[in-house]
PDB file of N, CA and C in Angstrom:
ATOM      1  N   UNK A   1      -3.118  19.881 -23.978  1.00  0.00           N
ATOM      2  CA  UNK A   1      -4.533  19.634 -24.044  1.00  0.00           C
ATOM      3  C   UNK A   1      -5.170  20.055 -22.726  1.00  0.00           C
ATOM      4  N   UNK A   2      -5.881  20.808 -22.643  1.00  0.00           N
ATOM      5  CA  UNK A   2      -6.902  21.309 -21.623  1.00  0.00           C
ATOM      6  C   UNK A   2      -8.156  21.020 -21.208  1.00  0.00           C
ATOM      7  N   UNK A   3      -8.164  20.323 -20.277  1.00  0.00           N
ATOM      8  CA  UNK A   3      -9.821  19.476 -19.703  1.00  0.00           C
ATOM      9  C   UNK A   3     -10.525  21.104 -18.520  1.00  0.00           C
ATOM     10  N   UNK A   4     -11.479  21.175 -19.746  1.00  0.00           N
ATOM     11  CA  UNK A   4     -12.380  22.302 -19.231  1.00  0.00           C
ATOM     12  C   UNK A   4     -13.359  21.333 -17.957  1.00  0.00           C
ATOM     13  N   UNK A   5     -13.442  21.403 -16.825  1.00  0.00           N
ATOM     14  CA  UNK A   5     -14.280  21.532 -15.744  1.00  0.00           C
ATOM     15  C   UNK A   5     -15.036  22.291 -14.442  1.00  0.00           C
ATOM     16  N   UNK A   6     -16.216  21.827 -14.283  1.00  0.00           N
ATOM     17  CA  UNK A   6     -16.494  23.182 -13.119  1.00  0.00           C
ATOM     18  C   UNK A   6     -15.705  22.849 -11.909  1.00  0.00           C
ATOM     19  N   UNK A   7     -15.888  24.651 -11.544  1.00  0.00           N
ATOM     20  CA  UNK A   7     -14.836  24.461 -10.564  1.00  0.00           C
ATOM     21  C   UNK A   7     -15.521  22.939  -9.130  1.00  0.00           C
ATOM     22  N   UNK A   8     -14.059  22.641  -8.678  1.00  0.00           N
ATOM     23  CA  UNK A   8     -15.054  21.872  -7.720  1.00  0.00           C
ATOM     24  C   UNK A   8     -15.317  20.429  -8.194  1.00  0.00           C
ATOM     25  N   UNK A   9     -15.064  19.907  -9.578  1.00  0.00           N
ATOM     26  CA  UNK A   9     -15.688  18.701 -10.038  1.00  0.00           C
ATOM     27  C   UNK A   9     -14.476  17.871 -10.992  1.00  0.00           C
ATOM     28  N   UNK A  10     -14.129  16.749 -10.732  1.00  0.00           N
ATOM     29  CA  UNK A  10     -13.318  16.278 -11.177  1.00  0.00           C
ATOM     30  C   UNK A  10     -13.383  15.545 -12.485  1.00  0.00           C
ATOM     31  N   UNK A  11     -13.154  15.827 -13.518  1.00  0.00           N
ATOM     32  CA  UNK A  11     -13.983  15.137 -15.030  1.00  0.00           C
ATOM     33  C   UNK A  11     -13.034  14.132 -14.915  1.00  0.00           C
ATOM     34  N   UNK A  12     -14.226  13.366 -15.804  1.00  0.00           N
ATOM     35  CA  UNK A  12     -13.457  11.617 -16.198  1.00  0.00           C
ATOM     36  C   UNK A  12     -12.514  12.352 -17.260  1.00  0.00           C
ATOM     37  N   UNK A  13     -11.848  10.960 -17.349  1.00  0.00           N
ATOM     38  CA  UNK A  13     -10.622  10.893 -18.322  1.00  0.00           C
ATOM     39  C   UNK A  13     -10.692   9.713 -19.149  1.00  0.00           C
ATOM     40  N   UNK A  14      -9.767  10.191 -20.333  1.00  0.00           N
ATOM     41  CA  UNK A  14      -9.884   9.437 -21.091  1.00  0.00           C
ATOM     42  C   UNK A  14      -8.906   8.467 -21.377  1.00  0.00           C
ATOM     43  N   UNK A  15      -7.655   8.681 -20.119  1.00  0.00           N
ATOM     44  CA  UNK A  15      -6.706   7.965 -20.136  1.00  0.00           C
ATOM     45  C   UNK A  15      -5.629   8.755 -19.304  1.00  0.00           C
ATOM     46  N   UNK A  16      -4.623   7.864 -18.981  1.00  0.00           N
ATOM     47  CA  UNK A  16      -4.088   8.259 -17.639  1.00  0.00           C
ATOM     48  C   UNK A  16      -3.233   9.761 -17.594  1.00  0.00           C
ATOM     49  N   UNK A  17      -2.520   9.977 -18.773  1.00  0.00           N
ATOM     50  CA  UNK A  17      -2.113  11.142 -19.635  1.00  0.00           C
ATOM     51  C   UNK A  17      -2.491  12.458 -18.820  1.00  0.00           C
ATOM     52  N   UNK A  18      -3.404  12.316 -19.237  1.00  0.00           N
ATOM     53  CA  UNK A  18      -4.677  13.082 -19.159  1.00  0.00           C
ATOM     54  C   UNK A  18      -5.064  13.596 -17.306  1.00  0.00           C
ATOM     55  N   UNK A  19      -5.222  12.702 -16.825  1.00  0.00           N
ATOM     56  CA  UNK A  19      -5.713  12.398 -15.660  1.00  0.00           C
ATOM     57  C   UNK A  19      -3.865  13.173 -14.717  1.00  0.00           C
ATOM     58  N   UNK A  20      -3.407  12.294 -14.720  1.00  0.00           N
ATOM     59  CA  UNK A  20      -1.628  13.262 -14.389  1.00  0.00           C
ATOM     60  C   UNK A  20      -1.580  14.366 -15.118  1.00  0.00           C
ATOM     61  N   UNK A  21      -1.771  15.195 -15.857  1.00  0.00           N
ATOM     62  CA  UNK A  21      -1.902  16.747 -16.078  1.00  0.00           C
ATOM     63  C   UNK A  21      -2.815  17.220 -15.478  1.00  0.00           C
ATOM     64  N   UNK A  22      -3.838  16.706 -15.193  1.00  0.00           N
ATOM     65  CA  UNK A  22      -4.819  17.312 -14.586  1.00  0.00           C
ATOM     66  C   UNK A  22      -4.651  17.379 -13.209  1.00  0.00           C
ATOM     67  N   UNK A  23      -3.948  16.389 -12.444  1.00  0.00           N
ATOM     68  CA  UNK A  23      -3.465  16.662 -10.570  1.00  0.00           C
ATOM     69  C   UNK A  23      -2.378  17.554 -10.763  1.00  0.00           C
ATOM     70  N   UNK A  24      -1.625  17.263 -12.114  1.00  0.00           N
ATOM     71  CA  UNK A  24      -0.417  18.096 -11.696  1.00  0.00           C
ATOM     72  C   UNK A  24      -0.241  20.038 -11.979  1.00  0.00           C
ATOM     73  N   UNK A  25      -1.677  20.075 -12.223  1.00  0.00           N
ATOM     74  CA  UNK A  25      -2.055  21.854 -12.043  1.00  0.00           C
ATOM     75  C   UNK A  25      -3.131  21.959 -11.978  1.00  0.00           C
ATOM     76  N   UNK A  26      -3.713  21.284 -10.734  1.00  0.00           N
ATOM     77  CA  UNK A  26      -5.180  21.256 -10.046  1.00  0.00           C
ATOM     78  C   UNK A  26      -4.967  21.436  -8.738  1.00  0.00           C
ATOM     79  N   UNK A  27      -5.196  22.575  -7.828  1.00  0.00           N
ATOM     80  CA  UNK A  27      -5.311  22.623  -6.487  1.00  0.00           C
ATOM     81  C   UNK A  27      -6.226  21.746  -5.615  1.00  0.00           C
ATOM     82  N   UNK A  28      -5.969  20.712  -5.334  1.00  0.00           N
ATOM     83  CA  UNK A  28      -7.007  19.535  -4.945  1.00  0.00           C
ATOM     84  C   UNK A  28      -7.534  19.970  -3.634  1.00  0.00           C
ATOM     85  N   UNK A  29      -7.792  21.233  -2.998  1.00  0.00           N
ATOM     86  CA  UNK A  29      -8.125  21.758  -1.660  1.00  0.00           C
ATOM     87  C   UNK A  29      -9.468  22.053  -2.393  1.00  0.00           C
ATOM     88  N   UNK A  30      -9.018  22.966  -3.775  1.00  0.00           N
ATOM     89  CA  UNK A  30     -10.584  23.975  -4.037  1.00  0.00           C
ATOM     90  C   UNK A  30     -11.728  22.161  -4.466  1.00  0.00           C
ATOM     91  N   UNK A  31     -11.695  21.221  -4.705  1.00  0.00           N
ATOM     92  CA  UNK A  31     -12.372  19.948  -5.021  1.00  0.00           C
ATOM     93  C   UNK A  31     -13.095  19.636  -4.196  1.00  0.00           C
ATOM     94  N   UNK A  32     -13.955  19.353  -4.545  1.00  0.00           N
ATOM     95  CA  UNK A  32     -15.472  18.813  -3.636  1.00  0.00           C
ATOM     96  C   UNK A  32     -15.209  17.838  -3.478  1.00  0.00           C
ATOM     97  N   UNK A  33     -15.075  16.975  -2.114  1.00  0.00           N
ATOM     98  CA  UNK A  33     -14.817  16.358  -1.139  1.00  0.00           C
ATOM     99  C   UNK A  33     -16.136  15.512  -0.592  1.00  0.00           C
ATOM    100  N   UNK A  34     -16.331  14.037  -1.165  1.00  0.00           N
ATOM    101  CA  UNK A  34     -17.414  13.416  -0.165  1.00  0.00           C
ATOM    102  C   UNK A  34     -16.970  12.000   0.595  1.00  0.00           C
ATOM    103  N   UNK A  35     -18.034  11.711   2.052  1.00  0.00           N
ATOM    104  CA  UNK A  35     -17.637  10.773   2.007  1.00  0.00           C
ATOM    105  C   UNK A  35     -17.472   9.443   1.417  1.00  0.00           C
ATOM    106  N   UNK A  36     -17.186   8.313   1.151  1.00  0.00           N
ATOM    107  CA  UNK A  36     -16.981   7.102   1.109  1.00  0.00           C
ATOM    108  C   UNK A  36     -16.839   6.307   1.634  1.00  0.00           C
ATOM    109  N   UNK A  37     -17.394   5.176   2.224  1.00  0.00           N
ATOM    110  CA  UNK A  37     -17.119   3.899   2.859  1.00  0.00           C
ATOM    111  C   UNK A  37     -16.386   2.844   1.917  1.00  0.00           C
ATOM    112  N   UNK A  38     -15.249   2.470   2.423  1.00  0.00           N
ATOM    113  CA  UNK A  38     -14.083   1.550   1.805  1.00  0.00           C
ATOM    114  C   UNK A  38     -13.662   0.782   2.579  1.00  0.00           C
ATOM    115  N   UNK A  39     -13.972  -0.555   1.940  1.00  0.00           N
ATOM    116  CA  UNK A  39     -14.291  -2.032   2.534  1.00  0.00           C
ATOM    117  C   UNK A  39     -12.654  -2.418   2.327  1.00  0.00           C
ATOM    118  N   UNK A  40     -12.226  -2.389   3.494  1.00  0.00           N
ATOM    119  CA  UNK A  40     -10.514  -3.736   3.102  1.00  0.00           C
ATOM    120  C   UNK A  40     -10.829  -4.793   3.374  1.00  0.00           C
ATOM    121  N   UNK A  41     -10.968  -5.776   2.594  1.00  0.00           N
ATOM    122  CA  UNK A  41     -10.171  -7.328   2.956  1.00  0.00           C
ATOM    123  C   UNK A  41      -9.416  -7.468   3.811  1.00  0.00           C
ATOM    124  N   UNK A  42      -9.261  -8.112   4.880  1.00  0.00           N
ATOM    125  CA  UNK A  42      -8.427  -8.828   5.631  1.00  0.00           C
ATOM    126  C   UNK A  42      -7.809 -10.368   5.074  1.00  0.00           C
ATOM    127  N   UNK A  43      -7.138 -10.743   5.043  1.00  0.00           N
ATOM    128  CA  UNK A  43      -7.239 -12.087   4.815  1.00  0.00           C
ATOM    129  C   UNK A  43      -7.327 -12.900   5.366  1.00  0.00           C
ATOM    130  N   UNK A  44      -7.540 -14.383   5.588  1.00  0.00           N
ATOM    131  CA  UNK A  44      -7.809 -14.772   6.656  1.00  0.00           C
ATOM    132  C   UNK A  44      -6.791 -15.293   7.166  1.00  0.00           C
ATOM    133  N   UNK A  45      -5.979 -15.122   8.404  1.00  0.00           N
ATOM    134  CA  UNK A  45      -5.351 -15.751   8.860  1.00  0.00           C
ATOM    135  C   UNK A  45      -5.058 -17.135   9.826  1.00  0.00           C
ATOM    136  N   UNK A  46      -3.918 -17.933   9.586  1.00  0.00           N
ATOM    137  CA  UNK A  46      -3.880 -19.118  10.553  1.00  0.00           C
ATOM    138  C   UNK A  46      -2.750 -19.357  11.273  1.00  0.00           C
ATOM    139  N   UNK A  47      -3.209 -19.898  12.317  1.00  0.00           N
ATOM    140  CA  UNK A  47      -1.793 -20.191  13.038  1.00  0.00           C
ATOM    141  C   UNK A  47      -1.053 -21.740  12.856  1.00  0.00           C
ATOM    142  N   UNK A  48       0.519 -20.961  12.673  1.00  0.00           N
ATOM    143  CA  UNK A  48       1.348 -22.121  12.849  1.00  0.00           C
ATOM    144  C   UNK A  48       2.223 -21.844  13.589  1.00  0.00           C
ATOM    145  N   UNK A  49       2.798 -23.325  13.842  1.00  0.00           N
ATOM    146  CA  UNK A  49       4.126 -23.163  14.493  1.00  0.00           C
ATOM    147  C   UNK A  49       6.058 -23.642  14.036  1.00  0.00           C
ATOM    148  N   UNK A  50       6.913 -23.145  13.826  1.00  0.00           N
ATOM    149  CA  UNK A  50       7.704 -23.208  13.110  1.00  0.00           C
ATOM    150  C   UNK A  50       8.998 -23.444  14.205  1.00  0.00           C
ATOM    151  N   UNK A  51      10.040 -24.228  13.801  1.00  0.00           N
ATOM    152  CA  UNK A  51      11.084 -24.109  15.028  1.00  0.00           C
ATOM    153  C   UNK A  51      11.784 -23.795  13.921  1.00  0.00           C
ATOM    154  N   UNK A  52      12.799 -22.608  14.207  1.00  0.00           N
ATOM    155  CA  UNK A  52      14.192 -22.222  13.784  1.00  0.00           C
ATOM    156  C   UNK A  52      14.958 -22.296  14.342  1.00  0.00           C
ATOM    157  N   UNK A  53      16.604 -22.292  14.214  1.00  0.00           N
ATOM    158  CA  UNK A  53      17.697 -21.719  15.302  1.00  0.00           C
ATOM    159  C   UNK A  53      17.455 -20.658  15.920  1.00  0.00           C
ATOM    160  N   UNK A  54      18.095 -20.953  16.811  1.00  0.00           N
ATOM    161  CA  UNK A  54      18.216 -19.408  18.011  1.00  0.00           C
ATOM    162  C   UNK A  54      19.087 -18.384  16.785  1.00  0.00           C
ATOM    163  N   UNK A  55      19.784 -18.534  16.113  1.00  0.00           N
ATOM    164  CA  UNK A  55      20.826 -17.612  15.552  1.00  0.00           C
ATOM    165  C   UNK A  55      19.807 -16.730  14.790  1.00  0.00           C
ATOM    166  N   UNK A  56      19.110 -18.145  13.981  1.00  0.00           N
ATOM    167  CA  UNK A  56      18.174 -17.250  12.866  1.00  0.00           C
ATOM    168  C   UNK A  56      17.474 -16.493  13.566  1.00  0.00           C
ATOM    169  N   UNK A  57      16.466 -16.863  14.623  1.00  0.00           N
ATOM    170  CA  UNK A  57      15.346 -15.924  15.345  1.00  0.00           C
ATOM    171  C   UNK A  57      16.246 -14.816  16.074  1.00  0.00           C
ATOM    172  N   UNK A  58      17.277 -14.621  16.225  1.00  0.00           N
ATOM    173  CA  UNK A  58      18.107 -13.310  16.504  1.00  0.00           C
ATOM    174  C   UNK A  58      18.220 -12.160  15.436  1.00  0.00           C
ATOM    175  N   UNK A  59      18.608 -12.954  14.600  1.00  0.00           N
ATOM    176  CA  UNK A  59      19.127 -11.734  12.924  1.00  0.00           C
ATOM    177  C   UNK A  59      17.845 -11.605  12.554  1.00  0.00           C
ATOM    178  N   UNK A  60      16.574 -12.142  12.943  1.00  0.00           N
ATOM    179  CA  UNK A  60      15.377 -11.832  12.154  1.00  0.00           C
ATOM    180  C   UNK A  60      14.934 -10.730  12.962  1.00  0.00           C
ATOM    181  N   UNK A  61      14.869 -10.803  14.488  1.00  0.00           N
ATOM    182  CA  UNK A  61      14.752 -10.029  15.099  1.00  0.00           C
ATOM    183  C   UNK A  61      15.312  -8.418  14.459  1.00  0.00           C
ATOM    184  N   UNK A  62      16.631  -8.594  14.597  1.00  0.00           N
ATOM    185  CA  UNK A  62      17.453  -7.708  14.261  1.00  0.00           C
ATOM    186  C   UNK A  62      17.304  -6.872  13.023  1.00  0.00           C
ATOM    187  N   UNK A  63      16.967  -7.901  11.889  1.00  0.00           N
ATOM    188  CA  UNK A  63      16.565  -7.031  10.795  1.00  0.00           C
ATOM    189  C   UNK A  63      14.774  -6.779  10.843  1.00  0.00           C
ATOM    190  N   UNK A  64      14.350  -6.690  11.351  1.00  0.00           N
ATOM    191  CA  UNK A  64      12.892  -6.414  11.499  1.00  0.00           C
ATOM    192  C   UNK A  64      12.931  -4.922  12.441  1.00  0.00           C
ATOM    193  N   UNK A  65      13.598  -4.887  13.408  1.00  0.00           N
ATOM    194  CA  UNK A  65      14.169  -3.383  13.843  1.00  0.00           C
ATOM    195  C   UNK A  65      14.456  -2.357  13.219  1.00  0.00           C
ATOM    196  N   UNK A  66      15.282  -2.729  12.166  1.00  0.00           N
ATOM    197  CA  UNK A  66      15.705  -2.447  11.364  1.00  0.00           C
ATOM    198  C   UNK A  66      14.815  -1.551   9.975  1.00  0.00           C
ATOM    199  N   UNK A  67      13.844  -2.300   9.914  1.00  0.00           N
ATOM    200  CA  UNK A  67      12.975  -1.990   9.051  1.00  0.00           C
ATOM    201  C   UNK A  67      11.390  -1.388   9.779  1.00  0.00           C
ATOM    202  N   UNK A  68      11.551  -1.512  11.041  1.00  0.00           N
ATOM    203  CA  UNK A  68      10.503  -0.623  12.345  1.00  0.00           C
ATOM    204  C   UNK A  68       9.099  -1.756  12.073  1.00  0.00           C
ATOM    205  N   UNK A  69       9.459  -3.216  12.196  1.00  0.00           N
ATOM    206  CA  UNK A  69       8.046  -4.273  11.902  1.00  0.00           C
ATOM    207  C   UNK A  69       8.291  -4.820  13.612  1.00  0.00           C
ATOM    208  N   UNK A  70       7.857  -5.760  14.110  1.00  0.00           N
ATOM    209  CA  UNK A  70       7.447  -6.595  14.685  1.00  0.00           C
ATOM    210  C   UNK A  70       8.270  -7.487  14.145  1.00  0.00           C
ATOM    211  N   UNK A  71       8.787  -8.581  15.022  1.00  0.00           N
ATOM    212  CA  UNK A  71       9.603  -9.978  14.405  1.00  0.00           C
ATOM    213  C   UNK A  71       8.420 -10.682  13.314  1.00  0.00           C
ATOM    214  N   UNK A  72       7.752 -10.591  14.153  1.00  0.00           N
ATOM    215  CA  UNK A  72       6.481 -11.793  13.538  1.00  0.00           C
ATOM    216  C   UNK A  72       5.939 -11.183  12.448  1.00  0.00           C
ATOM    217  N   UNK A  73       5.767 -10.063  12.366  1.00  0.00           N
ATOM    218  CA  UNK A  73       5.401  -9.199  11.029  1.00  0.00           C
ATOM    219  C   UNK A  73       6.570  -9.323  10.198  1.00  0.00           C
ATOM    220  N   UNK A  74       7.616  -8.881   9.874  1.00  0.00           N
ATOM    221  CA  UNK A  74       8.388  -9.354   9.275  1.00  0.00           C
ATOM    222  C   UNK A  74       8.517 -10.393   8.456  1.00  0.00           C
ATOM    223  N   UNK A  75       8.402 -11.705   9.608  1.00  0.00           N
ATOM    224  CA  UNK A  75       8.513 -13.048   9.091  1.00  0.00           C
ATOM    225  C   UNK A  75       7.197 -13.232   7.943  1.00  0.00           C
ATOM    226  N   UNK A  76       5.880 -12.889   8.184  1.00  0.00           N
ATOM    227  CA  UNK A  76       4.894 -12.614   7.502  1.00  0.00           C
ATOM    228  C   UNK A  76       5.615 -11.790   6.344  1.00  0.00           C
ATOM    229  N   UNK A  77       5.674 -10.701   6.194  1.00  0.00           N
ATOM    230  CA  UNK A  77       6.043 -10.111   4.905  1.00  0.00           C
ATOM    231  C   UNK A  77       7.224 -10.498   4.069  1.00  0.00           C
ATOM    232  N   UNK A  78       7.873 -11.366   4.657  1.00  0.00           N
ATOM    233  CA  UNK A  78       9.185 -12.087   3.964  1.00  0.00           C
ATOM    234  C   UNK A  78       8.822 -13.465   3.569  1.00  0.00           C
ATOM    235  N   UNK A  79       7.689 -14.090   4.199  1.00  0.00           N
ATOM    236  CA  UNK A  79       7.246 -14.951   3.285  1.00  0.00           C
ATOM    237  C   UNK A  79       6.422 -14.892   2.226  1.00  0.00           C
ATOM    238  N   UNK A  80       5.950 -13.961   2.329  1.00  0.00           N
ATOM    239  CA  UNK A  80       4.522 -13.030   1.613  1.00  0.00           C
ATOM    240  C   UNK A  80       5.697 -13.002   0.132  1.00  0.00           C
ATOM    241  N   UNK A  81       6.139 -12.200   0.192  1.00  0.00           N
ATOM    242  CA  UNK A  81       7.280 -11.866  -0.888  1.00  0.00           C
ATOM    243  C   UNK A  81       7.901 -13.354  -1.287  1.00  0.00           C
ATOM    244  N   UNK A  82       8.561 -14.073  -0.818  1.00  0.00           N
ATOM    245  CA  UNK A  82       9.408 -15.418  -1.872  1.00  0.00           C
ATOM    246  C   UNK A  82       8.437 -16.529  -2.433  1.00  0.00           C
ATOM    247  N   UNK A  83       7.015 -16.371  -1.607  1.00  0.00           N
ATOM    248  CA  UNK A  83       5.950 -16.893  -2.107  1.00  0.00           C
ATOM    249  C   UNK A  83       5.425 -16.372  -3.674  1.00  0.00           C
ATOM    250  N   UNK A  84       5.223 -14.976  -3.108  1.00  0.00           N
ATOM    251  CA  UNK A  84       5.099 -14.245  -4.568  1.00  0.00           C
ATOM    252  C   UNK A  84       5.987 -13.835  -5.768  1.00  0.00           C
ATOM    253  N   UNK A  85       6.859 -13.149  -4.877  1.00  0.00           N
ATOM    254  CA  UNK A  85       7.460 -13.030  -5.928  1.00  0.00           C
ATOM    255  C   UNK A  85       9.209 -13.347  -6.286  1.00  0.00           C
ATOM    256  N   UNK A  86       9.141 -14.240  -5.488  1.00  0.00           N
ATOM    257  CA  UNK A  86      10.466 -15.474  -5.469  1.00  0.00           C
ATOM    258  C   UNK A  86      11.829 -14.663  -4.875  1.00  0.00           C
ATOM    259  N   UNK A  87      11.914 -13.668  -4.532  1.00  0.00           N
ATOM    260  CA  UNK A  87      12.641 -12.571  -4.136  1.00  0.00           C
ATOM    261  C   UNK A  87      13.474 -12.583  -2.373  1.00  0.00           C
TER     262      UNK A  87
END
């Protein structure tokens, strides 16, 4: 199926099908390009304080290297996850 458009202009779709054939033999350079302002959420954050073992705050360290985060980022995204999605 072939979605006739001008050059330059990206037609709606009628479903996702559709929309993936169309990036996947569309040169997205020749596409008209504007800006946009795009708002992220932050969430709000709070501080706590938590005591662990020295052992644990080592291997957390360690695997947070590991994965190129920050300890403390880490600990954030590993609670983020068993919160959500029990994992």
């Amino acid at each position: 199926m072939g979605i006739k458009t001008r050059k330059g202009k990206v037609p709606n779709f009628s479903n996702i099908e559709d929309m993936a054939n169309y990036f996947d033999h569309t040169d997205t350079e020749e596409l008209e390009w504007e800006d946009s302002k795009i708002k992220f959420k932050k969430p709000e954050m709070v501080h706590i304080s938590v005591r662990i073992p020295q052992e644990d705050l080592v291997a957390i360290k360690k695997a947070a290297i590991k994965q190129g985060l920050g300890y403390t980022a880490f600990i954030r995204m590993m609670l983020h996850r068993m919160v959500n999605h029990g994992k």
